[in-house]
N, C-alpha and C. Protein backbone atom coordinates (compact mmCIF):
# COMPACT_ATOMS: atom_id res chain seq x y z
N UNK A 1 100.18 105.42 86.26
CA UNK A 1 99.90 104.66 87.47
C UNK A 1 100.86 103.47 87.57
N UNK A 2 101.58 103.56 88.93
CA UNK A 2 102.39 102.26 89.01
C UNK A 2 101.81 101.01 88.71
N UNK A 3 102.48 99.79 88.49
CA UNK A 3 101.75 98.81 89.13
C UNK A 3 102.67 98.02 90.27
N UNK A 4 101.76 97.17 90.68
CA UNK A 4 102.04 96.87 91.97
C UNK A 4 102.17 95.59 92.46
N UNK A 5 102.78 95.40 93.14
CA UNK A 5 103.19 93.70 93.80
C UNK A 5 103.26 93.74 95.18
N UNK A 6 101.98 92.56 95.92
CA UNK A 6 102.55 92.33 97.15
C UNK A 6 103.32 90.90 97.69
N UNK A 7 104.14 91.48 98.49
CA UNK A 7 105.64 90.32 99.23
C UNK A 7 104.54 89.65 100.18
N UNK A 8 104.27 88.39 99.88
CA UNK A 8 103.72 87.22 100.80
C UNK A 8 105.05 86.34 101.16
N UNK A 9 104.57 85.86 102.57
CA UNK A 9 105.36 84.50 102.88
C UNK A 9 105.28 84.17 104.31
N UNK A 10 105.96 83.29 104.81
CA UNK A 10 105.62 83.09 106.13
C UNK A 10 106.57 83.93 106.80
N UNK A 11 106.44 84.30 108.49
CA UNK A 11 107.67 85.30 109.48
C UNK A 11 108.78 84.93 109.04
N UNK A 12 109.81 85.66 108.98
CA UNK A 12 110.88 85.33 108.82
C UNK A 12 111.64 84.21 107.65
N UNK A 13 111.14 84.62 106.69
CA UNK A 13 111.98 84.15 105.67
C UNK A 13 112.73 84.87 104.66
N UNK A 14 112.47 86.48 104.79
CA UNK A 14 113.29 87.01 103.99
C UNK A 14 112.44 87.71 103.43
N UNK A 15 111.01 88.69 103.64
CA UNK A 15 110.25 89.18 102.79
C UNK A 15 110.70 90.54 103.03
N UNK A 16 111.15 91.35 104.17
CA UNK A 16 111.51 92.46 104.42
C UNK A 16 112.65 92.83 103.53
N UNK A 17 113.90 92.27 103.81
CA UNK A 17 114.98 91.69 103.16
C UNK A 17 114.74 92.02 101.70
N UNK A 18 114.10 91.42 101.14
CA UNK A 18 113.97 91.39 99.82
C UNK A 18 112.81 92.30 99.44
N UNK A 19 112.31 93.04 100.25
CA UNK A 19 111.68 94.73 100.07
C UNK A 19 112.77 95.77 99.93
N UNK A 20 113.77 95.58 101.00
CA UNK A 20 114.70 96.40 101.17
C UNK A 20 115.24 96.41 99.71
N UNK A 21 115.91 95.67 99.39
CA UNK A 21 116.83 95.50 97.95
C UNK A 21 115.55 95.83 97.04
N UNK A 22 114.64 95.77 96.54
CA UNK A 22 114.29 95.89 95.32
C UNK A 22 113.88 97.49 95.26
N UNK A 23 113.81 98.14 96.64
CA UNK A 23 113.25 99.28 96.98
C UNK A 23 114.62 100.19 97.35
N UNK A 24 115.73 99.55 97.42
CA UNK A 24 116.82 100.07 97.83
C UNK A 24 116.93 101.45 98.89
N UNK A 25 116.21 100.51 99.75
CA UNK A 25 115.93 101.09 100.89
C UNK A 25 116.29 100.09 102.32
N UNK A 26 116.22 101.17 103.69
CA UNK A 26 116.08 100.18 104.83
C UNK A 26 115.01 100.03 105.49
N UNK A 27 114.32 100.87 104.56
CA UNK A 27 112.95 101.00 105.09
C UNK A 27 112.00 100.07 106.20
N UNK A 28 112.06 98.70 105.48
CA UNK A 28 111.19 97.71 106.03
C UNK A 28 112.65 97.10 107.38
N UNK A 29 111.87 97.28 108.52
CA UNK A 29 112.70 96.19 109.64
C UNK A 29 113.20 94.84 109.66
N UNK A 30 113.88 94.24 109.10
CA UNK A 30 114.13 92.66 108.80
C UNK A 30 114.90 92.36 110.73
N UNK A 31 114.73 91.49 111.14
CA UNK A 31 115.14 90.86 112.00
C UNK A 31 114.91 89.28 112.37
N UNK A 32 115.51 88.80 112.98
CA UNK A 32 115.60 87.36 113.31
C UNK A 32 114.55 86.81 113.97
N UNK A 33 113.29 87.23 113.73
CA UNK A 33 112.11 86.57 115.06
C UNK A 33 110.78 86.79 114.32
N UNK A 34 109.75 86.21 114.38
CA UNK A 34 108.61 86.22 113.70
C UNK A 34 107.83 87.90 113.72
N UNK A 35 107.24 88.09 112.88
CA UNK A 35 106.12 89.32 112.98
C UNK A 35 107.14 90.54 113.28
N UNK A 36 108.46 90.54 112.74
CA UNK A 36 109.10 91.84 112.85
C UNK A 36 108.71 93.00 112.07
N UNK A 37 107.96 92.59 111.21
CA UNK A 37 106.75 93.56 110.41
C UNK A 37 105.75 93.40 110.74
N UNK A 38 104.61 94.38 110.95
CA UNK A 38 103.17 94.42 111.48
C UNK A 38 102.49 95.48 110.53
N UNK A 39 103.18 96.74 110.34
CA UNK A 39 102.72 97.72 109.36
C UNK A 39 102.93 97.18 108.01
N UNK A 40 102.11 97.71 107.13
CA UNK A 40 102.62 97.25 105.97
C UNK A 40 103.90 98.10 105.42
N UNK A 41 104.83 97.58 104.82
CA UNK A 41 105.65 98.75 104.08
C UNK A 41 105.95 99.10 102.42
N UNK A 42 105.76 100.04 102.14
CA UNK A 42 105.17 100.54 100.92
C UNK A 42 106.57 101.03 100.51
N UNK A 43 106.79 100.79 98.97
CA UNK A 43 108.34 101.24 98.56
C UNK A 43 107.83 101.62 96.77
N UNK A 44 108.19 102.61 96.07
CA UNK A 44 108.12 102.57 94.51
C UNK A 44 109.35 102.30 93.76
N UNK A 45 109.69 102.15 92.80
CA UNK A 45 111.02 102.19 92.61
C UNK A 45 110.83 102.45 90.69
N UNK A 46 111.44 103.06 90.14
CA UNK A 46 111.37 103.39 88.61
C UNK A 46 112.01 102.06 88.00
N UNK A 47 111.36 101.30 86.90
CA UNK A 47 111.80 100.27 86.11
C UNK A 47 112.70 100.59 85.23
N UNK A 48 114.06 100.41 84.92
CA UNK A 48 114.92 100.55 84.40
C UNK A 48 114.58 99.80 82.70
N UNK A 49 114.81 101.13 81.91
CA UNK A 49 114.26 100.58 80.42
C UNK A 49 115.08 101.17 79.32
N UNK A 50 116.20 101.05 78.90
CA UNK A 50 117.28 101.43 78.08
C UNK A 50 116.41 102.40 76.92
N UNK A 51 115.01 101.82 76.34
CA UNK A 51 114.43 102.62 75.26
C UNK A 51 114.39 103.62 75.48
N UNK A 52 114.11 104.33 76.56
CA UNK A 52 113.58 105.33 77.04
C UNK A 52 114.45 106.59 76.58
N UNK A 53 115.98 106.50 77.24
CA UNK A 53 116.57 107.71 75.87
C UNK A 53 116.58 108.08 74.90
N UNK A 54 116.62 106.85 74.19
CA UNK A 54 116.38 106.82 72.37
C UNK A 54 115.23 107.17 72.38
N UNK A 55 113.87 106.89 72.63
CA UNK A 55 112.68 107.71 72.50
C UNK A 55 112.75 108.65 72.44
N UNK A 56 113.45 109.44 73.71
CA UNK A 56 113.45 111.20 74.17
C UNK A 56 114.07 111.80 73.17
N UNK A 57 115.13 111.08 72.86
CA UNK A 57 116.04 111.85 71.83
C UNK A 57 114.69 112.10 70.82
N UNK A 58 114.16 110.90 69.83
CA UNK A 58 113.75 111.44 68.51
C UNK A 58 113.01 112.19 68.55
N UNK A 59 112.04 111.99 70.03
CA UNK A 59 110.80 113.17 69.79
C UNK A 59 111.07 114.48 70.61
N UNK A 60 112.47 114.56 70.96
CA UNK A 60 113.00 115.74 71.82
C UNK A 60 112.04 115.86 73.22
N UNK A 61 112.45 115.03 73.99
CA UNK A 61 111.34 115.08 75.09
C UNK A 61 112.19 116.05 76.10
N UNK A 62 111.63 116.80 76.58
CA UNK A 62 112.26 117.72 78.15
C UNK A 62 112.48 116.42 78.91
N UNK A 63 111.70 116.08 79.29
CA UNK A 63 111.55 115.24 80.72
C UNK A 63 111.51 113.29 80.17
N UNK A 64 112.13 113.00 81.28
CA UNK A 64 111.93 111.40 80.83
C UNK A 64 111.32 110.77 82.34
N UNK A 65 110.12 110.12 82.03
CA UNK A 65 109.52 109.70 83.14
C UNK A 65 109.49 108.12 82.94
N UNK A 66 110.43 107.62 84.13
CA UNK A 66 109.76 106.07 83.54
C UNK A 66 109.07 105.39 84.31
N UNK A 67 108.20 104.35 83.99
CA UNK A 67 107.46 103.47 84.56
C UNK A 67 107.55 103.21 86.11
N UNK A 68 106.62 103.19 87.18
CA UNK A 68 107.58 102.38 88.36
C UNK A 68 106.52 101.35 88.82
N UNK A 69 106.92 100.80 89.31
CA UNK A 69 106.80 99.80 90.30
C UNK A 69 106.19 99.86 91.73
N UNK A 70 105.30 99.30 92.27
CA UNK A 70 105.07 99.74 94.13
C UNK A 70 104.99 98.63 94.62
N UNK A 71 106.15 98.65 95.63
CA UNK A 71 106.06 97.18 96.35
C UNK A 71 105.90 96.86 97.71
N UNK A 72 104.54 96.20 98.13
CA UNK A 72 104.13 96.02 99.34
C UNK A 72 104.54 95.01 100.03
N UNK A 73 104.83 95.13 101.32
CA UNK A 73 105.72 94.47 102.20
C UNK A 73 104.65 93.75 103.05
N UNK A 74 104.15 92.82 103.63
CA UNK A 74 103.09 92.25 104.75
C UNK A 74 103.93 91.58 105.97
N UNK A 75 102.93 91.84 106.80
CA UNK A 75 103.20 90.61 108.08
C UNK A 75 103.27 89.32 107.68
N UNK A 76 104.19 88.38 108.06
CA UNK A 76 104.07 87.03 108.05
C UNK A 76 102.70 86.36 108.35
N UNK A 77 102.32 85.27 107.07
CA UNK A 77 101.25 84.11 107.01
C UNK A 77 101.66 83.15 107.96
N UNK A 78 101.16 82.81 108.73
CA UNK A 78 100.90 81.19 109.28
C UNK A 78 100.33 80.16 108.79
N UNK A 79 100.16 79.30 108.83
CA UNK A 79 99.18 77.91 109.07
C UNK A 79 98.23 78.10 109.86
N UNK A 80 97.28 78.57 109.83
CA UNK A 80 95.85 78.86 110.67
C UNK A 80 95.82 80.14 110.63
N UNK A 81 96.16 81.28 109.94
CA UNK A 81 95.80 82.50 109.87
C UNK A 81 94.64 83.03 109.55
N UNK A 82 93.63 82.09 108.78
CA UNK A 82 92.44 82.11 108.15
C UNK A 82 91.35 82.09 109.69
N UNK A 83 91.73 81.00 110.50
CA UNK A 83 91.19 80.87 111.92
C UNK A 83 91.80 81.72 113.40
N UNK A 84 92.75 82.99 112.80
CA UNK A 84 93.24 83.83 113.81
C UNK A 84 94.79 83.39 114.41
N UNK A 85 95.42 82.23 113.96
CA UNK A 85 96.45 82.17 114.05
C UNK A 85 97.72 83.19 113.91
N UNK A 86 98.64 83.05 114.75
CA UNK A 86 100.12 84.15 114.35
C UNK A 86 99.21 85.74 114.70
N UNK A 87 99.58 86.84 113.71
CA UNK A 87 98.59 87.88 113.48
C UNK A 87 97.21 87.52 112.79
N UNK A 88 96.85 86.35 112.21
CA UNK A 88 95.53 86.15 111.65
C UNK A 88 95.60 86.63 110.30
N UNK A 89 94.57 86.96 109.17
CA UNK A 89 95.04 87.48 108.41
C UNK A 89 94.25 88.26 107.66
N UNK A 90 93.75 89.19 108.24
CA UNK A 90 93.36 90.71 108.16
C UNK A 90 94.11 91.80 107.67
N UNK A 91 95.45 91.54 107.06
CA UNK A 91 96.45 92.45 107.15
C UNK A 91 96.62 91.94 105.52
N UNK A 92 96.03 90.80 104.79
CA UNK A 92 96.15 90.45 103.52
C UNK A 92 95.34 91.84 103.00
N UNK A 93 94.41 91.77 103.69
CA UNK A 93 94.00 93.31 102.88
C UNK A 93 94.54 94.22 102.40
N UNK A 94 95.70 94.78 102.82
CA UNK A 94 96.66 95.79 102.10
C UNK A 94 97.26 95.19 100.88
N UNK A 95 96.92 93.77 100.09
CA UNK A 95 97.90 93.43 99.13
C UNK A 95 95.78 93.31 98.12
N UNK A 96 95.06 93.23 98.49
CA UNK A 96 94.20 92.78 98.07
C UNK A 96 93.96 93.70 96.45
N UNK A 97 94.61 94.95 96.75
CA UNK A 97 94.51 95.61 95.39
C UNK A 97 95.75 96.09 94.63
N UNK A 98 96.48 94.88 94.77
CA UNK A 98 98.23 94.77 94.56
C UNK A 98 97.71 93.90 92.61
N UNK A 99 98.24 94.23 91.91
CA UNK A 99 98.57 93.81 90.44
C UNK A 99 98.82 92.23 90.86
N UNK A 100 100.10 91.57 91.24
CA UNK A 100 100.45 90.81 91.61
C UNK A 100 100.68 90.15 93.08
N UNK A 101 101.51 89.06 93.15
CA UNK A 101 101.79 88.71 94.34
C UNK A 101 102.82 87.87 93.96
N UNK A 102 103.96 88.09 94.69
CA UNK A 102 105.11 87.84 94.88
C UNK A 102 105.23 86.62 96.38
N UNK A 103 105.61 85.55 96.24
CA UNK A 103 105.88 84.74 97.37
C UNK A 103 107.24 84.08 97.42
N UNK A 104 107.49 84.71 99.13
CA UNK A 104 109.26 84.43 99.03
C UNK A 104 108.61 82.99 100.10
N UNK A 105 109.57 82.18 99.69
CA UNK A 105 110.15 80.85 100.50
C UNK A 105 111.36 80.79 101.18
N UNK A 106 111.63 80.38 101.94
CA UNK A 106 112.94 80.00 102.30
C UNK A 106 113.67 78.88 102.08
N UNK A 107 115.19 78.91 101.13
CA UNK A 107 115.25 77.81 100.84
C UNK A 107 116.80 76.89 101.11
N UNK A 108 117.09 77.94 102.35
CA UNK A 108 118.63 77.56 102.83
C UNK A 108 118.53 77.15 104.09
N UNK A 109 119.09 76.33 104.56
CA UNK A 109 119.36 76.17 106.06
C UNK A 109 120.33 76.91 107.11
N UNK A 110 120.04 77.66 108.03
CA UNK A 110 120.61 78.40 108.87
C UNK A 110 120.21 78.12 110.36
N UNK A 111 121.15 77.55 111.27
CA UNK A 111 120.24 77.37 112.54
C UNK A 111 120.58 78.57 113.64
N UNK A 112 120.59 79.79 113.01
CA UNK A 112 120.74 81.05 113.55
C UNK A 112 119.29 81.90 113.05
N UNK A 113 118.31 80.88 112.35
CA UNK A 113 117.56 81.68 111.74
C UNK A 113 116.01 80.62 111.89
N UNK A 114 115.71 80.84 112.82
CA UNK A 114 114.02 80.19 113.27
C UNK A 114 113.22 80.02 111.79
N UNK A 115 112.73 78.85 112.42
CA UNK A 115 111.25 79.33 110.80
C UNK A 115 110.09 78.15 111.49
N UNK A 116 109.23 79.00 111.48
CA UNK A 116 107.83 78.64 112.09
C UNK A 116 106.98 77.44 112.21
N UNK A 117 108.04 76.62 111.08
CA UNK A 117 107.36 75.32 110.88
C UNK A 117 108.18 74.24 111.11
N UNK A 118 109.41 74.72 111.84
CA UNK A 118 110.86 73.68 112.53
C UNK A 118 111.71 73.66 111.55
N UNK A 119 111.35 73.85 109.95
CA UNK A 119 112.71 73.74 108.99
C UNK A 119 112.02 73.79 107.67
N UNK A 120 112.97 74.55 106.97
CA UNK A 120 112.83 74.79 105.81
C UNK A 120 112.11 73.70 104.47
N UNK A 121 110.97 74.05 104.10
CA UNK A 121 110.35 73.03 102.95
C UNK A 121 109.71 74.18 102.04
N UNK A 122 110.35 74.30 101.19
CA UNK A 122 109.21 75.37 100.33
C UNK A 122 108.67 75.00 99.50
N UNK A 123 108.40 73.40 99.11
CA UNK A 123 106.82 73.14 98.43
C UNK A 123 105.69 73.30 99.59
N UNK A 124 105.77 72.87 100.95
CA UNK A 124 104.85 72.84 101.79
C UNK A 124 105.00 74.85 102.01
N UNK A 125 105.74 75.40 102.10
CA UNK A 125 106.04 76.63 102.56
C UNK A 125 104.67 77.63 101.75
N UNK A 126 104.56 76.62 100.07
CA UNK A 126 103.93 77.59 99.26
C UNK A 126 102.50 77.16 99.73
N UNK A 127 102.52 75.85 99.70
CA UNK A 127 101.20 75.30 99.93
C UNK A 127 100.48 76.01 100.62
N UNK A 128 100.91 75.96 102.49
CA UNK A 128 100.37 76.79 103.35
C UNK A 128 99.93 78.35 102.62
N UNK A 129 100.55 79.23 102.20
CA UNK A 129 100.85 80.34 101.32
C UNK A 129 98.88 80.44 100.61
N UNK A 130 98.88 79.43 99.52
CA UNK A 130 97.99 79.47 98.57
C UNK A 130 96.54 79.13 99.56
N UNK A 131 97.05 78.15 100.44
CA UNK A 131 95.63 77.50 101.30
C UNK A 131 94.85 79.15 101.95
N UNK A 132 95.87 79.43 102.58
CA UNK A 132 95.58 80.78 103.28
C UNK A 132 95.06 81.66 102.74
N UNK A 133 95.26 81.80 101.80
CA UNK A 133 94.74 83.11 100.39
C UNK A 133 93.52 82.37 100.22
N UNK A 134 93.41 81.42 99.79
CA UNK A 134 92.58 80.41 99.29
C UNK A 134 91.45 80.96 100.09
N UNK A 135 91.39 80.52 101.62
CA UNK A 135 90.31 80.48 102.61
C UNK A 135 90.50 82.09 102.87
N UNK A 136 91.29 83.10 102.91
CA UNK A 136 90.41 84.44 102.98
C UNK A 136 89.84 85.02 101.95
N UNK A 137 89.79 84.21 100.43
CA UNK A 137 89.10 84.48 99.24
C UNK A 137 87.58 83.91 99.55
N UNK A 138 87.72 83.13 99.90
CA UNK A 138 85.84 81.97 100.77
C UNK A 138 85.47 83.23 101.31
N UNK A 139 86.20 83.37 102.89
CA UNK A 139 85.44 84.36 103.10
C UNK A 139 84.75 85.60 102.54
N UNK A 140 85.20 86.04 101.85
CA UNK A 140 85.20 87.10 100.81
C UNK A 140 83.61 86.97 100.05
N UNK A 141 84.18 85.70 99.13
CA UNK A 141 82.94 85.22 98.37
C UNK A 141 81.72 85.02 99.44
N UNK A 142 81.73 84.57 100.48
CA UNK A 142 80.28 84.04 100.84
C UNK A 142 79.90 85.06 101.46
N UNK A 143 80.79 86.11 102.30
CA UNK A 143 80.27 87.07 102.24
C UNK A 143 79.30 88.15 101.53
N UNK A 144 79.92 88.13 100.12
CA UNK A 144 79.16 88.78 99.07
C UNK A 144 78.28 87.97 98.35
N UNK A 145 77.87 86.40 98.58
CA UNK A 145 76.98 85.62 98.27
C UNK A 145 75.32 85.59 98.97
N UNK A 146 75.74 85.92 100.07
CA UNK A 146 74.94 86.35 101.13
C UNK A 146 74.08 87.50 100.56
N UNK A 147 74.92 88.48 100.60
CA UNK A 147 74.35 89.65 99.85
C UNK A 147 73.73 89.76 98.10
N UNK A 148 74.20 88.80 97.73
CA UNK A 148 73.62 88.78 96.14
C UNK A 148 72.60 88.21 95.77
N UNK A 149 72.80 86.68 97.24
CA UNK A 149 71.22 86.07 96.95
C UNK A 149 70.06 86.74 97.73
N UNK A 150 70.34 87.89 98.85
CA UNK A 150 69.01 88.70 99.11
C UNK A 150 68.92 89.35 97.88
N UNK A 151 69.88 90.18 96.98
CA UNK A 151 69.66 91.32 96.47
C UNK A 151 68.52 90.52 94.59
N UNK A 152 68.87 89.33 95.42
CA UNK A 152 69.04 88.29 93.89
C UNK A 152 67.31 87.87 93.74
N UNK A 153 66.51 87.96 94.93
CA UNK A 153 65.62 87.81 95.28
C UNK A 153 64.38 88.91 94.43
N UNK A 154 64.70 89.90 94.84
CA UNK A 154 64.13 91.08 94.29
C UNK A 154 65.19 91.93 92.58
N UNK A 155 66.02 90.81 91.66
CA UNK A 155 66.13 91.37 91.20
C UNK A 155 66.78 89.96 89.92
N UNK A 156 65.81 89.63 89.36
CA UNK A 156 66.50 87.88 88.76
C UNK A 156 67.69 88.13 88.11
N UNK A 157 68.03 89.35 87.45
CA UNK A 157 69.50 89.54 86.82
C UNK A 157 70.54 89.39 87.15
N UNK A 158 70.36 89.36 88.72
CA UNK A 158 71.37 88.86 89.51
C UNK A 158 71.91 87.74 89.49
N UNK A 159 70.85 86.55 89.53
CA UNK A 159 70.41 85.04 89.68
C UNK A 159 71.93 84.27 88.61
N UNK A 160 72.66 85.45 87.43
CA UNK A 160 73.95 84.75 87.04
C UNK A 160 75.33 85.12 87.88
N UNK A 161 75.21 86.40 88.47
CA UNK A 161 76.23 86.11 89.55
C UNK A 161 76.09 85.78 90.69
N UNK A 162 74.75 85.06 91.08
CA UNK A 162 74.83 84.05 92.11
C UNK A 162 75.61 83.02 91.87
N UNK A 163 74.97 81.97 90.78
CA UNK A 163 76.06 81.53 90.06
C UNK A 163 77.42 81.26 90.10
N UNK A 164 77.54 82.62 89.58
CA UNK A 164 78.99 82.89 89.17
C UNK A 164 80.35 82.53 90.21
N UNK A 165 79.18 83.51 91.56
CA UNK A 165 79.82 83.32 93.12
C UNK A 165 79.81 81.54 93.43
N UNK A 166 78.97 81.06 93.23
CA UNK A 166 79.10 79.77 93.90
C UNK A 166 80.07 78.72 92.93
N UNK A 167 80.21 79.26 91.50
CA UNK A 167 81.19 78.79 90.81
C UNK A 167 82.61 78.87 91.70
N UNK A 168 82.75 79.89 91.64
CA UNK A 168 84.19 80.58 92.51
C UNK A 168 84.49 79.73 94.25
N UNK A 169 83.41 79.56 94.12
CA UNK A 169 83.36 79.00 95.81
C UNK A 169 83.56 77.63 95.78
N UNK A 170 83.62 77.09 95.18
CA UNK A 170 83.30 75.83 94.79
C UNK A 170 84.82 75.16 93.91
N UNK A 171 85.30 76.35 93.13
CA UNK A 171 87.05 76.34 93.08
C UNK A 171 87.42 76.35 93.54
N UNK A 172 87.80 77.13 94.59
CA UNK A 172 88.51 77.30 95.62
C UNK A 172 88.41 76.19 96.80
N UNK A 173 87.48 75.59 96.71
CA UNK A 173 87.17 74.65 98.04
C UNK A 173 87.84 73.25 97.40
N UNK A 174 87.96 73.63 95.81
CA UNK A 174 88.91 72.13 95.23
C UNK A 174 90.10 72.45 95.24
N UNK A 175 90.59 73.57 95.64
CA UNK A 175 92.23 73.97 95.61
C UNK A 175 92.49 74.61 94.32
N UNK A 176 91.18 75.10 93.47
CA UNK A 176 91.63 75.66 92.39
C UNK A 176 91.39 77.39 92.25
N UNK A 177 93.10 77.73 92.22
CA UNK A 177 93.03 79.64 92.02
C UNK A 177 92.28 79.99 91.27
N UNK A 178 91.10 81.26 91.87
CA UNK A 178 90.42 81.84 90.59
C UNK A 178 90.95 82.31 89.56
N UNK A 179 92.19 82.73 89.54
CA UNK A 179 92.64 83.24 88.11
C UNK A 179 92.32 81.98 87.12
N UNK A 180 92.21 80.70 87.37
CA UNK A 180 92.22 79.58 86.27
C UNK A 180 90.74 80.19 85.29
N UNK A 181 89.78 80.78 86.17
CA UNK A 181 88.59 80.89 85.37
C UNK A 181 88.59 81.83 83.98
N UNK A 182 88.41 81.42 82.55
CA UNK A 182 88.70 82.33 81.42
C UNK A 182 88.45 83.49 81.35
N UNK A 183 89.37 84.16 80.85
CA UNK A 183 89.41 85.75 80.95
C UNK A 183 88.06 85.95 80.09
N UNK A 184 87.42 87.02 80.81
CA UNK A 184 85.90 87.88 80.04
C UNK A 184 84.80 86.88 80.94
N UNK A 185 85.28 85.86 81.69
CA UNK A 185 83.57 84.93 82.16
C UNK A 185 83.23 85.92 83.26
N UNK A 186 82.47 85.53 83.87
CA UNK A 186 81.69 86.44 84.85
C UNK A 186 82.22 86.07 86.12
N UNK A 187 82.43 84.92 86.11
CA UNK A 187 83.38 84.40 87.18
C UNK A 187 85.03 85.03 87.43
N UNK A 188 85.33 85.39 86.56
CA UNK A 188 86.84 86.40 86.57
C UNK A 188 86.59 87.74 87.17
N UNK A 189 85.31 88.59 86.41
CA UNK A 189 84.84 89.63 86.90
C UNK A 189 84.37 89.72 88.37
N UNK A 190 83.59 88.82 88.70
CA UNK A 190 83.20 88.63 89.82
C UNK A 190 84.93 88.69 91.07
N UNK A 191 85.86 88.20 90.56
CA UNK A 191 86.94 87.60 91.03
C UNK A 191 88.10 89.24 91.10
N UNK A 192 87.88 89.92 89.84
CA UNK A 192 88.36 91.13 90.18
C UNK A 192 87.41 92.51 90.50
N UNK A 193 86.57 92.22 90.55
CA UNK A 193 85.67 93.58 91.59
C UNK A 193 86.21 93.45 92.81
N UNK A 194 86.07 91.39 93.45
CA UNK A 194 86.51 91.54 94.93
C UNK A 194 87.93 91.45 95.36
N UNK A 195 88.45 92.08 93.96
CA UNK A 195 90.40 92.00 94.28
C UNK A 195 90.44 90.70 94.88
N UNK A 196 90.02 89.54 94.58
CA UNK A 196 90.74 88.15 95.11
C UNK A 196 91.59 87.68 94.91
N UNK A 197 92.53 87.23 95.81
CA UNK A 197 93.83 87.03 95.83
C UNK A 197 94.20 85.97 95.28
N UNK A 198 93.61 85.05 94.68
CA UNK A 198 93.83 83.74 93.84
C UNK A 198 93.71 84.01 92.79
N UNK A 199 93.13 85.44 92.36
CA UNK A 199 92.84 85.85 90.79
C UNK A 199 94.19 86.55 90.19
N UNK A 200 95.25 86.66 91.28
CA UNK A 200 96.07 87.33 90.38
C UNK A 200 97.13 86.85 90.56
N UNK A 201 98.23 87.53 89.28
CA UNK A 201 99.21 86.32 88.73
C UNK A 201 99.45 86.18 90.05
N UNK A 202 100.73 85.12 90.21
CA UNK A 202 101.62 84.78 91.57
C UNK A 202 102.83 84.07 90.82
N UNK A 203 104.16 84.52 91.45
CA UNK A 203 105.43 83.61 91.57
C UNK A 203 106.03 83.68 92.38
């Protein structure tokens, strides 16, 4: 099974672009104007691993299969996407069961090349980035909080991932990614059942 990475960032900074090359493909549409992607675009590509001959050789393998990679392409994030801004961000869902997350910035100046927020800053670029993830991870959680404290009612075993959920909710509302919570707590688990997007790595 591959694993997988999804391309976050805001319209037009280069996320298509840099699907294309790692996928060595033209697959994904890059152009000069916001939301030139709307579909998601899906690319695999085999990880290049020198061991892999020398292996085949000693144990005489027929076939050499190596590892790959799947890399998901998204619509551009806004600043208010959480509240329906730009495309809104309903479309994070296709990265929601991505291994990783990959976030491109833009970090050159070109005035042939728009960017959504009047000019290039990619500490604020990421910020927006994490806030956004941030608040469609809330939704997420209180959604399924809702549901845990009925289910929690008629069933007290529950009553620690109520908990657990309002732990998580309660990070996130301080600006802190669920991945910070220690690997094995219930709060991590809780964090990867609902594929939350603050739970996994990011660079």
């Amino acid at each position: 099974m591959a694993l997988s990475c999804g391309i976050v960032g805001l319209p037009n900074v280069g996320k298509s672009t840099i699907f294309n090359a790692l996928t060595r493909s033209a697959q994904a549409h890059a152009a000069n104007y916001p939301f030139a992607t709307i579909e998601p675009n899906i690319g695999e590509v085999p990880v290049p691993d020198d061991r892999l001959p020398v292996l085949a050789k000693l144990v005489k393998a027929r076939r050499i299969v190596p590892a790959t990679m799947r890399f998901v392409d998204i619509a551009g994030l806004v600043r208010g996407a959480s509240e329906g801004a730009g495309l809104g961000n309903e479309f994070l869902g296709h990265i929601r069961e991505t291994d990783a997350i990959a976030m491109v910035v833009r970090c050159f100046e070109d005035t042939n090349v728009s960017h959504v927020e009047g000019a290039p800053d990619p500490a604020r670029d990421i910020d927006i980035l994490e806030i956004e993830m941030a608040l469609a991870d809330l939704n997420t959680l209180r959604n399924k909080l809702e549901r845990l404290e009925r289910e929690a009612r008629g069933d007290p075993k529950l009553r620690s991932r109520v908990s657990a959920a309002h732990q998580l909710i309660a990070s996130l509302e301080r600006g802190v990614p669920a991945r910070h919570f220690e690997r094995g707590s219930l709060e991590q688990e809780l964090a990867s059942e609902l594929f939350l997007l603050t739970q996994k790595p990011a660079v």
